[in-house]
Protein backbone atom coordinates (compact mmCIF):
# COMPACT_ATOMS: atom_id res chain seq x y z
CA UNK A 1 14.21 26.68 -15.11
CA UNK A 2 14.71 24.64 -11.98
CA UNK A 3 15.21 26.51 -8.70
CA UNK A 4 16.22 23.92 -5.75
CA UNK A 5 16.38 26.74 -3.26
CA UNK A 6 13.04 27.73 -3.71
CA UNK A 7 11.55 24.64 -3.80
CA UNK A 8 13.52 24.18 -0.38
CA UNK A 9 12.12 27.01 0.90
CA UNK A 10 8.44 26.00 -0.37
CA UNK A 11 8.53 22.36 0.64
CA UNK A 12 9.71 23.62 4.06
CA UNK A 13 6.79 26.06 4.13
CA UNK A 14 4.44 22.84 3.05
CA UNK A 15 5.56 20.42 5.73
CA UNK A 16 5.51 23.26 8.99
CA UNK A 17 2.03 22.91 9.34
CA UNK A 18 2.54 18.81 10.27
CA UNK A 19 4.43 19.34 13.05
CA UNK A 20 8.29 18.67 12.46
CA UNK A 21 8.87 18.21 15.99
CA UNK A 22 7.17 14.96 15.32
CA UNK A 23 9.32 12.30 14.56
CA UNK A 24 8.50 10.36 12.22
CA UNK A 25 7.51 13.72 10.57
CA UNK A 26 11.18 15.05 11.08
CA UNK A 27 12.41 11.50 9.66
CA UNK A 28 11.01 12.31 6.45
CA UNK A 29 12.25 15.64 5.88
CA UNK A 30 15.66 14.53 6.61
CA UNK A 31 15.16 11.53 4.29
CA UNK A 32 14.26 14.15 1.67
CA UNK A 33 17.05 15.96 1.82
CA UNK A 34 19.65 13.34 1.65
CA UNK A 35 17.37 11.47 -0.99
CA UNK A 36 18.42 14.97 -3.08
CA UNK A 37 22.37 14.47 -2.46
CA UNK A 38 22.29 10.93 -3.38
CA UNK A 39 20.09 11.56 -6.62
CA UNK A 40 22.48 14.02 -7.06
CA UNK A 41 25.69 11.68 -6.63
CA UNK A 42 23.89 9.18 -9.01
CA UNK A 43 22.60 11.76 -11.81
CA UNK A 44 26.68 12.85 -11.80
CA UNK A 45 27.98 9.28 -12.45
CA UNK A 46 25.95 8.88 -15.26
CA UNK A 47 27.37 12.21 -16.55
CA UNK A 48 23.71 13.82 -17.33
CA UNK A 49 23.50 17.40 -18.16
CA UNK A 50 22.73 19.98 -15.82
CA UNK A 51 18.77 19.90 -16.48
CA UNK A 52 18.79 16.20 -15.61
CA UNK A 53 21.09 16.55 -12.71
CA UNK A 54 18.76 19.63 -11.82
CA UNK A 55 15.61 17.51 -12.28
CA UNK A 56 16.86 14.50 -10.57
CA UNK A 57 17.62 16.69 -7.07
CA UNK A 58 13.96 18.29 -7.60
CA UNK A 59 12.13 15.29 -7.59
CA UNK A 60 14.19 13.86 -4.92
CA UNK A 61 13.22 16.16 -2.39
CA UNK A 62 9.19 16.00 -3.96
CA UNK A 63 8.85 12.44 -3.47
CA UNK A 64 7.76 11.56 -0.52
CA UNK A 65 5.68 14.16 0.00
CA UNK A 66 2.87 11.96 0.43
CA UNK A 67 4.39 10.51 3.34
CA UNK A 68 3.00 13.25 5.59
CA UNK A 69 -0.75 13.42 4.81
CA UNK A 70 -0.21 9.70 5.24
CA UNK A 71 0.82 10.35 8.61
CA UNK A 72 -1.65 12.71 9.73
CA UNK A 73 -4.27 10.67 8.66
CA UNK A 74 -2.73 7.04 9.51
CA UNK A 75 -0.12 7.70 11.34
CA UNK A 76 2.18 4.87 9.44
CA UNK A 77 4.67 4.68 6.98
CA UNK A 78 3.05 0.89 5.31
CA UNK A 79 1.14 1.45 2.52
CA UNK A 80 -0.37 -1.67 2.83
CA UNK A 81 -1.84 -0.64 6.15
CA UNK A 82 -2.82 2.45 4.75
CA UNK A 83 -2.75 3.99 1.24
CA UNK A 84 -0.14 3.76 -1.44
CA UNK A 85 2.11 7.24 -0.65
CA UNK A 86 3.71 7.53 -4.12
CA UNK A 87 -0.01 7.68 -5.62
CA UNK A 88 -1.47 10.20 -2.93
CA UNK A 89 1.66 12.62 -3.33
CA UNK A 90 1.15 13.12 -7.42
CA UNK A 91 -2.59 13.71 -6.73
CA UNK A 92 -1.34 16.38 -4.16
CA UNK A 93 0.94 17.99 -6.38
CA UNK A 94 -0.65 17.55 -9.63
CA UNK A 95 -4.49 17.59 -9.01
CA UNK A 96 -4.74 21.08 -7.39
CA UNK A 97 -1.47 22.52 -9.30
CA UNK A 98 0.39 22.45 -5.94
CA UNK A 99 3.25 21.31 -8.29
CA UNK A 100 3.24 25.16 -9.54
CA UNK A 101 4.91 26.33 -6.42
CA UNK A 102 7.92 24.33 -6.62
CA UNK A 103 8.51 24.84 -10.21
CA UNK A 104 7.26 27.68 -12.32
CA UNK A 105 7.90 25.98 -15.87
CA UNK A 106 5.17 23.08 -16.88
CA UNK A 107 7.36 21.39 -19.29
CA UNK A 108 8.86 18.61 -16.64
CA UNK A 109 5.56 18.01 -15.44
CA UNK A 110 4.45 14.53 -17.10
CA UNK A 111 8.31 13.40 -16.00
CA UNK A 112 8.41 14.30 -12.45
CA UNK A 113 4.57 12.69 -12.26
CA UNK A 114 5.65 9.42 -13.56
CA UNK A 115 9.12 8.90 -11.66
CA UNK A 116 7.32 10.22 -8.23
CA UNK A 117 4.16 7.52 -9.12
CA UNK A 118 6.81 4.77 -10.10
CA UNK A 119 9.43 5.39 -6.76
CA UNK A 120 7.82 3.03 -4.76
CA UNK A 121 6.16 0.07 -6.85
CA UNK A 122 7.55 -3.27 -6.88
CA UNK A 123 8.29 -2.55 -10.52
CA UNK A 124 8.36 0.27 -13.31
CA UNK A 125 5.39 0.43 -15.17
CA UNK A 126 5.47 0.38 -18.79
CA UNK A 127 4.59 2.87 -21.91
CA UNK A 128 8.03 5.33 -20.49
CA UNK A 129 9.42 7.19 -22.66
CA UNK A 130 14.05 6.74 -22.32
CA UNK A 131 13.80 10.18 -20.24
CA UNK A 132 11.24 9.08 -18.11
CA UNK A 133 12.42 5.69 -17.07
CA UNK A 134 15.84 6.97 -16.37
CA UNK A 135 14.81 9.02 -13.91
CA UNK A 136 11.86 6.78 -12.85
CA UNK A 137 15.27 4.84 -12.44
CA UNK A 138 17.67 7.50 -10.13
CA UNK A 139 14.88 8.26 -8.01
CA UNK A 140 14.28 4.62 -7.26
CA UNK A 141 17.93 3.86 -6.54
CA UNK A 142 18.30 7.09 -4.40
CA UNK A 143 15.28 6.43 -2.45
CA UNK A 144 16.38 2.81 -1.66
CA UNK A 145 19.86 3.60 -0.76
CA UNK A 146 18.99 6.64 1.77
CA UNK A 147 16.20 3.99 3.02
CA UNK A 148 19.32 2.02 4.30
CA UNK A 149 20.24 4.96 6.05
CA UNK A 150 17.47 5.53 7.92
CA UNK A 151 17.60 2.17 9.36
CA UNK A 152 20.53 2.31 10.60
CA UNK A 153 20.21 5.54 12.29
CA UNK A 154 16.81 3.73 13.76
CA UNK A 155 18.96 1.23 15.27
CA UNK A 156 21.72 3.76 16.33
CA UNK A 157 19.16 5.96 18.26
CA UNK A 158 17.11 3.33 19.33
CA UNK A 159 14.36 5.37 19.93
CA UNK A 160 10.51 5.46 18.08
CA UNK A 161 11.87 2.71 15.93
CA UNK A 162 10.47 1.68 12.71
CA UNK A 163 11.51 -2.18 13.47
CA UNK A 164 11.03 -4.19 16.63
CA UNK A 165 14.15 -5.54 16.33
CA UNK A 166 13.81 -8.37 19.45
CA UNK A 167 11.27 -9.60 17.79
CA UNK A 168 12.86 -9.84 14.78
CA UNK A 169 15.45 -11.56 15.95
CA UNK A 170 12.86 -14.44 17.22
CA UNK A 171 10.63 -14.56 14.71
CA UNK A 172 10.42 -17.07 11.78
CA UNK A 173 11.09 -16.16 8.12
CA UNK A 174 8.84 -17.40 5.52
CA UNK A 175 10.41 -19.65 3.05
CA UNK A 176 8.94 -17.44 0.06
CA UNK A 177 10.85 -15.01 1.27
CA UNK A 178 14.37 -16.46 1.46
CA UNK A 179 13.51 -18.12 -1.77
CA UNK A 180 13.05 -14.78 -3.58
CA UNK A 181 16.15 -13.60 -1.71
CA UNK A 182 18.27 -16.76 -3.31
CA UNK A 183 17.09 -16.17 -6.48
CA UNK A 184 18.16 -11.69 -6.04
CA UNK A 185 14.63 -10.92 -6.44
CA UNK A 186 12.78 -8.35 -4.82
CA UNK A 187 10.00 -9.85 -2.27
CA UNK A 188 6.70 -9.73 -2.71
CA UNK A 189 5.23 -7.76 0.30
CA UNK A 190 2.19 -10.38 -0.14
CA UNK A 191 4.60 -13.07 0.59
CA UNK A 192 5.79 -11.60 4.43
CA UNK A 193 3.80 -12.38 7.13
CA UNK A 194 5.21 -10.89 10.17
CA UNK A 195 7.89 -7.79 10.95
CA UNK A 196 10.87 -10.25 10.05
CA UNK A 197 9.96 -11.08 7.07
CA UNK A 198 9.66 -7.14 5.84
CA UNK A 199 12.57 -6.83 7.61
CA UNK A 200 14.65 -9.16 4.68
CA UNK A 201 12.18 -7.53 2.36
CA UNK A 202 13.76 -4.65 3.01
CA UNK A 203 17.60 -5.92 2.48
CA UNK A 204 15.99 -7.38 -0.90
CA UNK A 205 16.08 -3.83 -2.32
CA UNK A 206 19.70 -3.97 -3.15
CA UNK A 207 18.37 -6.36 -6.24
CA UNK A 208 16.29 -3.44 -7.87
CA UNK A 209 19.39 -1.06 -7.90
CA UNK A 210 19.56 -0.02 -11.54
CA UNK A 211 23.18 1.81 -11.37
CA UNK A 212 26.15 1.05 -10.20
CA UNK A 213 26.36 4.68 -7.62
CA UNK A 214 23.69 3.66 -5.32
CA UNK A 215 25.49 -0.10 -4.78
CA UNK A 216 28.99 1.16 -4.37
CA UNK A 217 27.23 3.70 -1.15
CA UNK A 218 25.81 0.65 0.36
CA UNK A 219 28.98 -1.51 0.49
CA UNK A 220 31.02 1.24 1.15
CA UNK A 221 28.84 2.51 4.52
CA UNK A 222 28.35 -1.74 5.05
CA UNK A 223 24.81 -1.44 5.91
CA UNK A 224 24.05 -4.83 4.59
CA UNK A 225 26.10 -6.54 7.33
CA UNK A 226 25.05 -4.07 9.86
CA UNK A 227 21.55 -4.81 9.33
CA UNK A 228 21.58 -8.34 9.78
CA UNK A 229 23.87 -8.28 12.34
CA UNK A 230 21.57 -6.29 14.71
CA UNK A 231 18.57 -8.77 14.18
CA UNK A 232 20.99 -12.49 14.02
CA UNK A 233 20.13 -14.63 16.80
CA UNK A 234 20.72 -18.30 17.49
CA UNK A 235 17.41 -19.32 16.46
CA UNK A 236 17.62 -16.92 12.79
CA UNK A 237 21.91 -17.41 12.37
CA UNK A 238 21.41 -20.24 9.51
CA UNK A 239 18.47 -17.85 7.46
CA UNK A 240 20.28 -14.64 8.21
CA UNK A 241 23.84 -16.52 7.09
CA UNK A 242 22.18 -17.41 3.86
CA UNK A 243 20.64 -13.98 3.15
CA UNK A 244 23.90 -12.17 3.88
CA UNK A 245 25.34 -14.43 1.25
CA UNK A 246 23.24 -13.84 -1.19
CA UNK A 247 23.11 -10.49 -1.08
CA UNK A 248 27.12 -9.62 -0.85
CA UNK A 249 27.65 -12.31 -3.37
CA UNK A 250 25.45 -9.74 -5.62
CA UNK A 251 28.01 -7.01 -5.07
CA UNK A 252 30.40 -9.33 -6.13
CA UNK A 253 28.46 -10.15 -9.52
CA UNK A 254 27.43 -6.77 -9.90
CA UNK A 255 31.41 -6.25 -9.71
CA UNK A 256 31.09 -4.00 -6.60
């Protein structure tokens, strides 16, 4: 049996110690949270069964929770700078059966490992079972789509931002990337070179969205356009033009 409330309760007990008055540690608990609702929205439109829809909203709110022992020790959210997050938060859960206090029964455990360890890579690894991939799959979409979010509350606020968005807005984008962006491909985060290149990395994710829930959230809050519009400048308008392109003409072919 899946209890979200006292998971709640025990992920909140898990994360005091960090320091949620710090902000980037407060931006991940939030992200959690919503991450749950929008797993949620997605498990629902796909018509799963309570366990599933139960087990979707669990493991949205477990994974990140690598992010903050990533903080504490390297105070970033890149895992290229740093260490891969997804990886280090199923060795916290699994390897010392911290997993234990946010779900008695053992039976989920193989499934919530894989989909937490799989969240964040540039693709899904194979040897899945249909169970495990489709949530491997939600959790994906549901991280992505809250990840929109996030930015633009970051430009919103305007404060501790995660993007310098001036020089973004200056800055040269590597032809790799807008290639992989004309052909709806994910970017390589070998390929970018400087902050605006991760930048369109980061509007690349709408071409990993495996449902149809996660899209329709995007368009319909128009964080695509509001993106690029913050960072278009006269020396970026014919790049940024051709990204925005591409990526609402995949709405359109997605038939969003």
């Amino acid at each position: 049996m899946i209890n979200l409330n006292k998971a709640k309760e025990e992920f909140e007990k898990y994360v005091k110690p960090y320091g949620i008055e710090n902000v980037k540690i407060c931006r991940k608990i939030e992200h959690s949270y919503r991450v749950i609702e929008v797993a949620e929205e997605i498990a629902k439109s796909l018509n799963l069964e309570k366990e599933d829809l139960e087990l979707a909203k669990l493991i949205g709110l477990l994974h990140d929770i690598g992010r903050f022992e990533q903080i504490r020790i390297y105070d970033t959210f890149s895992d290229k700078d740093s260490i891969d997050h997804a990886n280090l938060g199923v060795e916290i859960l699994f390897k010392d059966g911290l997993i234990r206090k946010f779900i008695e029964d053992d039976k989920y455990d193989e499934l919530i490992y894989k989909a937490i360890k799989n969240h964040n890579k540039y693709s899904i690894e194979d040897g899945l079972d249909k169970r495990e991939k489709l949530h491997a799959k939600i959790i994906r979409d549901a991280d992505k789509t809250d990840i929109y979010e996030v930015y633009i509350r970051d430009i919103e606020s305007n404060e501790n931002a995660i993007f310098n968005y001036d020089n973004i807005a200056r800055e040269k984008i590597a032809e790799k990337v807008i290639e992989s962006v004309k052909k709806h491909e994910l970017v390589d985060r070998y390929d970018t070179v400087n902050e605006a290149d991760r930048y369109v990395a980061a509007l690349a994710f709408i071409f990993d969205f495996n449902f149809d829930k996660g899209l329709e959230i995007v368009k319909e809050r128009q964080y695509i356009s509001k993106l690029i519009n913050r960072v278009k400048s006269e020396s970026n308008e014919k790049e940024m033009n051709i990204i925005e392109k591409n990526i609402l003409g995949y709405f359109k072919g997605r038939n969003i």
